[in-house]
C-alpha atoms as a PDB file:
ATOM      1  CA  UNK A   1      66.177  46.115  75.486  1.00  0.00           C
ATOM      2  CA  UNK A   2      65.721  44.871  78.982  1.00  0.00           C
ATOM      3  CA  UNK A   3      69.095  44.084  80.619  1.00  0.00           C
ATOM      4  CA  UNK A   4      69.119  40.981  83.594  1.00  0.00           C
ATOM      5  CA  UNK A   5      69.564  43.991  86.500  1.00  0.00           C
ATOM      6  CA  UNK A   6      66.114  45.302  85.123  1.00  0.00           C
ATOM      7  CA  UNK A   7      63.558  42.753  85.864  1.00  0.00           C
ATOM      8  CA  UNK A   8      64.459  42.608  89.337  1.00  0.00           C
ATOM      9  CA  UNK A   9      61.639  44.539  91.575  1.00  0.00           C
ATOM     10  CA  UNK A  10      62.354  47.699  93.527  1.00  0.00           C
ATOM     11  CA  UNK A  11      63.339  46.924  96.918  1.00  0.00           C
ATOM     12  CA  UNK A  12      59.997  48.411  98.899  1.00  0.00           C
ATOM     13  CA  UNK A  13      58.201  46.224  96.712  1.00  0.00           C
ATOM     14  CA  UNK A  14      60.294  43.084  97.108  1.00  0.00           C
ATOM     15  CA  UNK A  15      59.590  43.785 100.842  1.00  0.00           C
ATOM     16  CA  UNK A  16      56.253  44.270 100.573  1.00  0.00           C
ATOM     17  CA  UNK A  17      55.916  40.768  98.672  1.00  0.00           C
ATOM     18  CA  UNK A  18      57.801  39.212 101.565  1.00  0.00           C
ATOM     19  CA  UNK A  19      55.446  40.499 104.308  1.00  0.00           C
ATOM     20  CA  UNK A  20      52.856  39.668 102.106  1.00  0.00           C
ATOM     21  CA  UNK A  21      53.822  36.056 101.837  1.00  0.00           C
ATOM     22  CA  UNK A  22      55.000  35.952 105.848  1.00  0.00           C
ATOM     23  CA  UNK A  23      51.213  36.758 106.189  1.00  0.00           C
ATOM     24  CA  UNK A  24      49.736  34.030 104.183  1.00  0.00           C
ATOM     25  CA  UNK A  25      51.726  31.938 105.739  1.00  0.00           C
ATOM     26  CA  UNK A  26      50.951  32.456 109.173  1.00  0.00           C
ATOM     27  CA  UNK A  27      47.064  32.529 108.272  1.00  0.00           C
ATOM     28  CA  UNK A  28      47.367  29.267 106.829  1.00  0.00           C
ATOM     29  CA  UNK A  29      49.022  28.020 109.546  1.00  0.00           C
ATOM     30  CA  UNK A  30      47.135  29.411 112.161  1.00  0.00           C
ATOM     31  CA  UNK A  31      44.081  27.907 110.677  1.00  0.00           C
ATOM     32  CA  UNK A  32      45.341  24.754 110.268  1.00  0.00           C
ATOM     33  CA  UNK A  33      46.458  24.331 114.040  1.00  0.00           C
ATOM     34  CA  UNK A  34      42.953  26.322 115.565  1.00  0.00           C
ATOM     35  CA  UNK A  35      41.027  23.296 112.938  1.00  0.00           C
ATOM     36  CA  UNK A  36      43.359  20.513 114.106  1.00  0.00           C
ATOM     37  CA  UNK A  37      43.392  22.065 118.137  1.00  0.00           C
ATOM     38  CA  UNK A  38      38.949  22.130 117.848  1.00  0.00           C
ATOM     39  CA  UNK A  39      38.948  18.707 116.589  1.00  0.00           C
ATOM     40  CA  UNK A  40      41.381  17.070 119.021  1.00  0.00           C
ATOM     41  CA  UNK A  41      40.248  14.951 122.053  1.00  0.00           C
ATOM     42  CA  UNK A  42      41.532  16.413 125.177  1.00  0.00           C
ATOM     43  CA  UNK A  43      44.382  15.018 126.046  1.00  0.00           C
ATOM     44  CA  UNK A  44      44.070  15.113 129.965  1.00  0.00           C
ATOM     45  CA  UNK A  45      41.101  14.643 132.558  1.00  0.00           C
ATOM     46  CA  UNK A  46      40.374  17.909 134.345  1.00  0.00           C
ATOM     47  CA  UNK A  47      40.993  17.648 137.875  1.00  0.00           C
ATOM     48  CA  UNK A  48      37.786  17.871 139.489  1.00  0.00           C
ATOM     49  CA  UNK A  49      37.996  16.839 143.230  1.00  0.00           C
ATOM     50  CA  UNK A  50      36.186  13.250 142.096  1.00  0.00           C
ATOM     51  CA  UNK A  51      38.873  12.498 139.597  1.00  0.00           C
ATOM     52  CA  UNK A  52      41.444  13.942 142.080  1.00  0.00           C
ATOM     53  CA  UNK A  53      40.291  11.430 144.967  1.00  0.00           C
ATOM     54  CA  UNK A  54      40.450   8.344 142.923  1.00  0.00           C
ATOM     55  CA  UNK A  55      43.982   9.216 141.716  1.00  0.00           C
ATOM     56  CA  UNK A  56      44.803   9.610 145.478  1.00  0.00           C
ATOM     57  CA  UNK A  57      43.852   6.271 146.142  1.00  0.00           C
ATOM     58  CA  UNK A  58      45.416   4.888 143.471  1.00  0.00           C
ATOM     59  CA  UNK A  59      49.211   6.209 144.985  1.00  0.00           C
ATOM     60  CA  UNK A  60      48.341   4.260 147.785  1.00  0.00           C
ATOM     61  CA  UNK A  61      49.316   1.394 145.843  1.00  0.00           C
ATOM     62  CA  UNK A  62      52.107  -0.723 145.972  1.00  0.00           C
ATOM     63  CA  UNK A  63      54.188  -0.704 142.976  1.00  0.00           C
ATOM     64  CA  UNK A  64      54.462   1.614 140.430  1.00  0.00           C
ATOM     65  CA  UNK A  65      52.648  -0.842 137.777  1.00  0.00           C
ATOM     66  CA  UNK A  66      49.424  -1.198 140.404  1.00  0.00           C
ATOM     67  CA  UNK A  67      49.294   2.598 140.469  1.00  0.00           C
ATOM     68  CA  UNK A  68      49.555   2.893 136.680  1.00  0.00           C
ATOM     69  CA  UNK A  69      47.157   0.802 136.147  1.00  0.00           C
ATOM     70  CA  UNK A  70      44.580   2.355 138.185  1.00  0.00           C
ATOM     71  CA  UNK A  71      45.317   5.214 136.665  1.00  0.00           C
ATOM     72  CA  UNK A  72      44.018   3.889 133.507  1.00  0.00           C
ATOM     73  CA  UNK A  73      41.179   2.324 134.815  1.00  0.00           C
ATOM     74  CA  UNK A  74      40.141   6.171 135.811  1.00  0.00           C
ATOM     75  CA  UNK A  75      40.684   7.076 132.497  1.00  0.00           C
ATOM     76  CA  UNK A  76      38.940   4.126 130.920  1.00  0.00           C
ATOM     77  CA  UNK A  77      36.167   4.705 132.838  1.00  0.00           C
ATOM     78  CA  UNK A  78      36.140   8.295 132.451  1.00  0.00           C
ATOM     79  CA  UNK A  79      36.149   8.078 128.862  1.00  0.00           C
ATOM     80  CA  UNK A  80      33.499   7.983 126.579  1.00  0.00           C
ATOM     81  CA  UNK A  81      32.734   4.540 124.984  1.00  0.00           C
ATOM     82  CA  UNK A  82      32.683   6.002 121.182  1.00  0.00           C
ATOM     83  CA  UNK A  83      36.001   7.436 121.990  1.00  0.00           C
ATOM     84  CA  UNK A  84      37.187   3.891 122.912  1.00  0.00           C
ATOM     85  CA  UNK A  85      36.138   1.835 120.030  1.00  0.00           C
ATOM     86  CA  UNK A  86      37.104   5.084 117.869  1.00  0.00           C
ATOM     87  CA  UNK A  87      41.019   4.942 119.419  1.00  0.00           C
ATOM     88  CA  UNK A  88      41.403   1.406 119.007  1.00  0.00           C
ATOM     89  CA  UNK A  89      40.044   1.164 115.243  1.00  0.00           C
ATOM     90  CA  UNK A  90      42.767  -0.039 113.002  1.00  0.00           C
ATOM     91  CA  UNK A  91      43.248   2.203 110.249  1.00  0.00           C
END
């Protein structure tokens, strides 16, 4: 007859089951975030020396809210049209 101490696994094997599972787990996660990093839009313009001049002239504004919003002009510019119409879409 079995007694409750003797379905318990041996210890090497409850270990191995554990790194077993700690693997899975990190595959699956590291799949998930190298699937969700290749489909991401970038989330900053390089700084080329063209993008880095316009943002120079827009600190030459006045007030912060002028500056921001050249800023985003650069960015809106820079940006491609399908991502525009795609970031706005309501959902």
């Amino acid at each position: 007859m079995l007694t409750g101490s003797s379905l318990f696994l041996a210890p090497g094997a409850r270990l191995l089951g554990a790194a077993a599972a700690l693997c899975t787990t990190a595959a699956i996660a590291a799949a998930l975030l190298a699937g969700w990093q290749h489909s991401a839009d970038p989330v900053w313009l390089a700084a080329t020396p063209e993008v880095l001049a316009e943002v120079a002239v827009c600190d030459s504004e006045a007030t912060r809210i002028e500056r921001d919003l050249c800023k985003q002009g650069i960015v809106v510019a820079r940006t491609s049209s399908e991502a525009r119409v795609y970031a706005i879409a309501p959902h």
